[in-house]
C-alpha atoms as a PDB file:
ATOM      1  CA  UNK A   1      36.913  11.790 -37.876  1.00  0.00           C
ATOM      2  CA  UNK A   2      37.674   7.780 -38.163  1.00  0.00           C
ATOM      3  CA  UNK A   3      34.548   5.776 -39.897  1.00  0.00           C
ATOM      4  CA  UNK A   4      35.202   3.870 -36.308  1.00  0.00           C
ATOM      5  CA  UNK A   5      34.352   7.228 -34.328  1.00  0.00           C
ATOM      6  CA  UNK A   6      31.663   8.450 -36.624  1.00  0.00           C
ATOM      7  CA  UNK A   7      29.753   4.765 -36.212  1.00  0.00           C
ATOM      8  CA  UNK A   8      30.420   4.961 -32.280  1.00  0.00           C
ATOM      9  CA  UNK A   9      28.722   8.304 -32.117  1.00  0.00           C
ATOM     10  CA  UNK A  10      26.440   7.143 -34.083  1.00  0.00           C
ATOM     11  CA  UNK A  11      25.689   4.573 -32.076  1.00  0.00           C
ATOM     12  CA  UNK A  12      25.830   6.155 -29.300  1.00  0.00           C
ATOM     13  CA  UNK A  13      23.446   8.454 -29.998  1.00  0.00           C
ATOM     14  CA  UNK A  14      20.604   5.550 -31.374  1.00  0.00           C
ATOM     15  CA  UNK A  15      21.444   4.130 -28.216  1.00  0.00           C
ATOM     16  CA  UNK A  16      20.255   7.243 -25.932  1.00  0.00           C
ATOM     17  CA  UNK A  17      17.070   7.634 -28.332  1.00  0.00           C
ATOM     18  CA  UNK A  18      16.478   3.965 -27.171  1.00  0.00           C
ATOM     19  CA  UNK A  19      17.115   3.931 -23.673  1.00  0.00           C
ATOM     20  CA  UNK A  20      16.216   7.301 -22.250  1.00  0.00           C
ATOM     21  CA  UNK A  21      13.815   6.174 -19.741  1.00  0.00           C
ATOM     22  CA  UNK A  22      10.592   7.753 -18.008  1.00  0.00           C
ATOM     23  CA  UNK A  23       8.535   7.798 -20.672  1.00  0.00           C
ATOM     24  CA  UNK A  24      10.506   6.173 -23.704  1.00  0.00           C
ATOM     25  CA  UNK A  25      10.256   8.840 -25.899  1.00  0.00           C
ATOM     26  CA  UNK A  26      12.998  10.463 -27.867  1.00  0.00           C
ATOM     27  CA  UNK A  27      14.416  13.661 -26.187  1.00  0.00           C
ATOM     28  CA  UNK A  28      13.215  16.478 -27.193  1.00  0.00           C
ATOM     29  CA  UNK A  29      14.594  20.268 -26.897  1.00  0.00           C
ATOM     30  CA  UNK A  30      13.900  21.476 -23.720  1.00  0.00           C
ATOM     31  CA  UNK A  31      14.059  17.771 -21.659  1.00  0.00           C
ATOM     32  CA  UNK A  32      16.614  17.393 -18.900  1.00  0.00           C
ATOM     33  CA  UNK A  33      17.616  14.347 -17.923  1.00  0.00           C
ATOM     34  CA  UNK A  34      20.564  12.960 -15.515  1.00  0.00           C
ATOM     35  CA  UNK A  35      22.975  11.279 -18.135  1.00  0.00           C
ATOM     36  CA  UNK A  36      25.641   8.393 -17.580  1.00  0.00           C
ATOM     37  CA  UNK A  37      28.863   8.667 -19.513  1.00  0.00           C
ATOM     38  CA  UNK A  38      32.076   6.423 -19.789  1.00  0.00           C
ATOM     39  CA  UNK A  39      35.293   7.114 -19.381  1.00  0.00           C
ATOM     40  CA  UNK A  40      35.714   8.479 -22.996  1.00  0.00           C
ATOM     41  CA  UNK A  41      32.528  10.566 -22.510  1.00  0.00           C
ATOM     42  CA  UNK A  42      30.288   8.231 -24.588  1.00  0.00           C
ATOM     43  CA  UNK A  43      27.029   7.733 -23.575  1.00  0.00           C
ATOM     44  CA  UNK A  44      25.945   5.110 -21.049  1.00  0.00           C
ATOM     45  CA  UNK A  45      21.986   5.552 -20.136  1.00  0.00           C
ATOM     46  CA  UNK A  46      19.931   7.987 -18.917  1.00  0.00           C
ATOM     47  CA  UNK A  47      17.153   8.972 -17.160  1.00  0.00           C
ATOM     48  CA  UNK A  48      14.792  11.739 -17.112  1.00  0.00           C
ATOM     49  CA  UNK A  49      14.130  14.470 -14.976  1.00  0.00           C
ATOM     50  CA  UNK A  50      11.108  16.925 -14.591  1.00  0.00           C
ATOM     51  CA  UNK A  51      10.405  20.235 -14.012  1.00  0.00           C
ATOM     52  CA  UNK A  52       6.919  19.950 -12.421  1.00  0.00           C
ATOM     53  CA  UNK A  53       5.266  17.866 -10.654  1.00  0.00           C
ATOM     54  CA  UNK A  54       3.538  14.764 -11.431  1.00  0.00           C
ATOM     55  CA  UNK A  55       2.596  11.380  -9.390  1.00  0.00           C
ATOM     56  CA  UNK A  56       5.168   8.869  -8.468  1.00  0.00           C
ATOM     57  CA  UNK A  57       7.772  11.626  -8.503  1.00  0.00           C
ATOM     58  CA  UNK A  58       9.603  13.474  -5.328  1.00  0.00           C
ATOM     59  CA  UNK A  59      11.032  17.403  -5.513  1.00  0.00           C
ATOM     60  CA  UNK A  60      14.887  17.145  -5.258  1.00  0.00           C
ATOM     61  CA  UNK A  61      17.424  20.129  -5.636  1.00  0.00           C
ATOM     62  CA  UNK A  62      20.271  19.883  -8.004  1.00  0.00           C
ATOM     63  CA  UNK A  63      22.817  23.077  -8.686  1.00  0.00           C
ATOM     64  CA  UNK A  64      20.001  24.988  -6.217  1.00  0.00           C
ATOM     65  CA  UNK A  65      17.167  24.365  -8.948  1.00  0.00           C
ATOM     66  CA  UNK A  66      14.203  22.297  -7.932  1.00  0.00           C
ATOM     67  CA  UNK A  67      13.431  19.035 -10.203  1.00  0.00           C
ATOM     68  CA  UNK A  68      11.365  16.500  -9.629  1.00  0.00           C
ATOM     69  CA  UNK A  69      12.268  12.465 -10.403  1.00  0.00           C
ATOM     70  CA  UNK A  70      11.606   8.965  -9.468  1.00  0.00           C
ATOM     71  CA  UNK A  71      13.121   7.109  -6.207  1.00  0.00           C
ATOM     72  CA  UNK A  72      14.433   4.822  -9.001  1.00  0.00           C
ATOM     73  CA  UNK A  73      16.762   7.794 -10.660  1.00  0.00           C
ATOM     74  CA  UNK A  74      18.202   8.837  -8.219  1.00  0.00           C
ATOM     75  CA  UNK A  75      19.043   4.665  -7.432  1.00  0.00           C
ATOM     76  CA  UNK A  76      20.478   4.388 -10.746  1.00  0.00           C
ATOM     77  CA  UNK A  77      22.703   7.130 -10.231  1.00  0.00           C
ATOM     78  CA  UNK A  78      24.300   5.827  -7.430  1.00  0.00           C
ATOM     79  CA  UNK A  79      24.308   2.994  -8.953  1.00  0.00           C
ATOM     80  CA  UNK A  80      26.307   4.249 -11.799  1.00  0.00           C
ATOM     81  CA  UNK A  81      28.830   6.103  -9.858  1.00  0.00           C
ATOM     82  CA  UNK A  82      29.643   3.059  -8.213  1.00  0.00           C
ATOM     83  CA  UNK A  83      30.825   1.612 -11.366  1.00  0.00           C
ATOM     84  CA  UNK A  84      32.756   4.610 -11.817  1.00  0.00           C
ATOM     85  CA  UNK A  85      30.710   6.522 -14.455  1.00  0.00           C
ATOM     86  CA  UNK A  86      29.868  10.184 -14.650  1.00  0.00           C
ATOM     87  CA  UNK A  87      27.119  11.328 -14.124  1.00  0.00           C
ATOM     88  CA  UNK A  88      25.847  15.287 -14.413  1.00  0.00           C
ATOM     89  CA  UNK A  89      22.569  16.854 -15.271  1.00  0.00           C
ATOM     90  CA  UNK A  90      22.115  18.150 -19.326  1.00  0.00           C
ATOM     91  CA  UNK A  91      19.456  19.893 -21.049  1.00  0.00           C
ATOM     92  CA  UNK A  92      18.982  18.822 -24.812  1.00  0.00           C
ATOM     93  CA  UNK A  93      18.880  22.187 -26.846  1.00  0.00           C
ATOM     94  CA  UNK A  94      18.018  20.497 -30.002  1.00  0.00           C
ATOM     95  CA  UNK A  95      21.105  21.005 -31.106  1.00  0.00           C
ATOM     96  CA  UNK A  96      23.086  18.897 -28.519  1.00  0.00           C
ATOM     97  CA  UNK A  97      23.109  18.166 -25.089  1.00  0.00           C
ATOM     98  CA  UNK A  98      24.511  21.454 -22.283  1.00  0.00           C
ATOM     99  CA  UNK A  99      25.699  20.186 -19.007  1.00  0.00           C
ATOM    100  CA  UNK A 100      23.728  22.186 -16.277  1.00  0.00           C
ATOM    101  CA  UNK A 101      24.718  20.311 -13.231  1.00  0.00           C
ATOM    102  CA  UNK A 102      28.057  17.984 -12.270  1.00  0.00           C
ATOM    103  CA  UNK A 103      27.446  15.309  -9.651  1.00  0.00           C
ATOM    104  CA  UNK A 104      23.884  15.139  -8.922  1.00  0.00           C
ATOM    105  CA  UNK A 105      24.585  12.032  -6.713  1.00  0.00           C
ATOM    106  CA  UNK A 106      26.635  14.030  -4.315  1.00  0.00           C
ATOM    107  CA  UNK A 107      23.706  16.598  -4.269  1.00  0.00           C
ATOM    108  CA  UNK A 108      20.826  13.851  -3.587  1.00  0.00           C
ATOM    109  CA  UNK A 109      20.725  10.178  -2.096  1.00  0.00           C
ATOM    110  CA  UNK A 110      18.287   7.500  -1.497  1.00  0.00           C
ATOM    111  CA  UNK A 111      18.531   8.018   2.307  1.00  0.00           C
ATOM    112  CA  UNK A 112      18.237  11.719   1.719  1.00  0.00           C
ATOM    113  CA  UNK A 113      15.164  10.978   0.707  1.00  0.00           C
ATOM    114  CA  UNK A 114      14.534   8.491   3.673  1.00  0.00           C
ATOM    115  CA  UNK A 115      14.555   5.244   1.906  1.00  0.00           C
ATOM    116  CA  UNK A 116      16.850   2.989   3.072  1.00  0.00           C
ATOM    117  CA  UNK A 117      16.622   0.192   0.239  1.00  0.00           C
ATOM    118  CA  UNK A 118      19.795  -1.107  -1.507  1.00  0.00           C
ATOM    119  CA  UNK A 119      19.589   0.759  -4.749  1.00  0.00           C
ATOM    120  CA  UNK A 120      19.081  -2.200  -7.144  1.00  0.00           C
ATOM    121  CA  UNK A 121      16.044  -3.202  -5.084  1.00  0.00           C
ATOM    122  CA  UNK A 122      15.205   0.266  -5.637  1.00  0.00           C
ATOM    123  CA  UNK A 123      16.020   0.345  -9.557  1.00  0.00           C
ATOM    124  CA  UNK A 124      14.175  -3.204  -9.849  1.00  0.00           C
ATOM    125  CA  UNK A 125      11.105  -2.273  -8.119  1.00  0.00           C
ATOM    126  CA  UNK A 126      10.770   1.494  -9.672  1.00  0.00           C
ATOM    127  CA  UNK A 127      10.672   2.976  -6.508  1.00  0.00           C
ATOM    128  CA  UNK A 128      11.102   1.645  -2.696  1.00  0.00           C
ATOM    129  CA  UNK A 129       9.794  -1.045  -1.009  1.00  0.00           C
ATOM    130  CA  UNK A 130       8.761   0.430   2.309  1.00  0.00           C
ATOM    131  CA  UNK A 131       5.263   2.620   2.359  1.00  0.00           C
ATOM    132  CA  UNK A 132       3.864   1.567  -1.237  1.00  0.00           C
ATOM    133  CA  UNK A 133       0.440   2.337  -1.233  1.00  0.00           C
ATOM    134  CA  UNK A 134      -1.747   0.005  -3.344  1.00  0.00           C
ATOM    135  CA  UNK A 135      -3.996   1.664  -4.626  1.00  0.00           C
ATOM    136  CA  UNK A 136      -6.675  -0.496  -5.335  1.00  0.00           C
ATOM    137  CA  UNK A 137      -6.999  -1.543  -1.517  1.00  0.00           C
ATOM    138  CA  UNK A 138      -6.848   1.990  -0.818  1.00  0.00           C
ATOM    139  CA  UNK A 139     -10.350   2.427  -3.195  1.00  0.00           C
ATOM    140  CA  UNK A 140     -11.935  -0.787  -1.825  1.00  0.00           C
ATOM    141  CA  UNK A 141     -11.723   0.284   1.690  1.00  0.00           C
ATOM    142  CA  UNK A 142     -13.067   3.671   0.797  1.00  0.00           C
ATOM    143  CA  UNK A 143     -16.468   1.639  -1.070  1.00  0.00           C
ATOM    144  CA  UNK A 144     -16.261  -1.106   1.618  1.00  0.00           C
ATOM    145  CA  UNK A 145     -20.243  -0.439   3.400  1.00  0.00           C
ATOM    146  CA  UNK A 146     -20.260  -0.679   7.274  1.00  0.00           C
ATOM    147  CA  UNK A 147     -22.442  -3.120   8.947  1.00  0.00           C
ATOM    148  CA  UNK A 148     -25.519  -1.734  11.038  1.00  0.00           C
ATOM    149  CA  UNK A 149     -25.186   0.491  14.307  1.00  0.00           C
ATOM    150  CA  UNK A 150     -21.951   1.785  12.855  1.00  0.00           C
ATOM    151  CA  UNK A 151     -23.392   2.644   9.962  1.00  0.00           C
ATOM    152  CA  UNK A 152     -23.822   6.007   9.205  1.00  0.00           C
ATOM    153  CA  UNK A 153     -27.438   7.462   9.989  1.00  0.00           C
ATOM    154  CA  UNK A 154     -29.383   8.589   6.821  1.00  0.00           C
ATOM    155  CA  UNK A 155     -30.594  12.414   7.393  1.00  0.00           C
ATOM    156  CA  UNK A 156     -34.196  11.000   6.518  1.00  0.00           C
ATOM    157  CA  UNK A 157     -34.406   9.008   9.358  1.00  0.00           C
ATOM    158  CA  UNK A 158     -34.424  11.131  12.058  1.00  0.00           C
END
C-alpha cells in the first residue's frame, strides 16, 4: 500500500469519526448508519440510523427491516445521490464497516414520507418546514387559565 493510500484511508477514516452525525459520537460496534461514498469508495459523510424509537425520528423500511431516522437523513441522501454518490446502509462490527442495504434512497423519499420540502431546506432546517410543533406554545396554551363562566367549576362549589 502507497504512503499516499495509507494517509487517504487514514484520513478518511478521522474524517467519518468527525462527521458521523446524530449524535457526534464515534461509531461504535453495533451502530448503523446510511454512509456516502465516492467514486473510489472513500468515504464521504454519514448519518446515523436507529433501531428504536426515539423523538424527532420517523419508522422507515430499508432491505424489509424497520429503522427509524430523521426527515433530514433521508434529505441528505437524496441529496447525495444527486451528486452521484453511493449511498447503502452498513453496520460497524468493530472491526469494519458490512454493507446491509444498497440504495436506501430508492427504498425511502421525502414525499414518501409526505413532506414535500426541497431537500436542502430539509437538511438546513433538521427536519421539514410544514407541521413543526413548537413546543413551548404547545405548554403555554396547556397552563394558559380561562377567564370566568368558561372556567372550569371547582367540585367544592356545588
Amino acid at each position: 500500500m502507497s504512503i499516499q493510500r495509507a494517509l487517504l484511508a487514514g484520513g478518511a477514516f478521522v474524517l467519518a469519526c468527525a462527521t458521523a452525525q446524530a449524535g457526534s459520537t464515534t461509531p461504535k460496534p453495533g451502530d448503523t448508519y446510511i454512509i456516502s461514498r465516492d467514486g473510489n469508495k472513500l468515504f464521504r459523510g454519514s448519518h446515523r440510523i436507529y433501531d428504536r424509537m426515539a423523538d424527532g425520528l420517523v419508522q422507515v423500511q430499508y432491505c424489509g427491516r424497520s429503522y427509524w431516522v430523521r426527515y433530514a437523513t433521508v434529505a441528505w441522501t437524496q441529496l447525495e445521490v444527486q451528486q452521484e454518490y453511493e449511498v447503502r446502509v452498513e453496520f460497524n462490527r468493530g472491526k469494519g464497516w458490512r454493507p446491509i442495504c444498497d440504495h436506501p434512497e430508492e427504498q425511502v423519499t421525502l414525499e414518501d414520507l409526505g413532506v414535500q420540502d426541497d431537500p436542502r431546506l430539509v437538511v438546513q432546517n433538521d427536519g421539514s418546514t410544514v407541521n413543526r410543533v413548537n413546543r413551548f406554545s404547545v405548554i403555554r396554551e396547556a397552563f394558559k387559565t380561562t377567564s370566568g363562566d368558561s372556567a372550569a367549576k371547582s367540585y367544592h362549589g356545588n
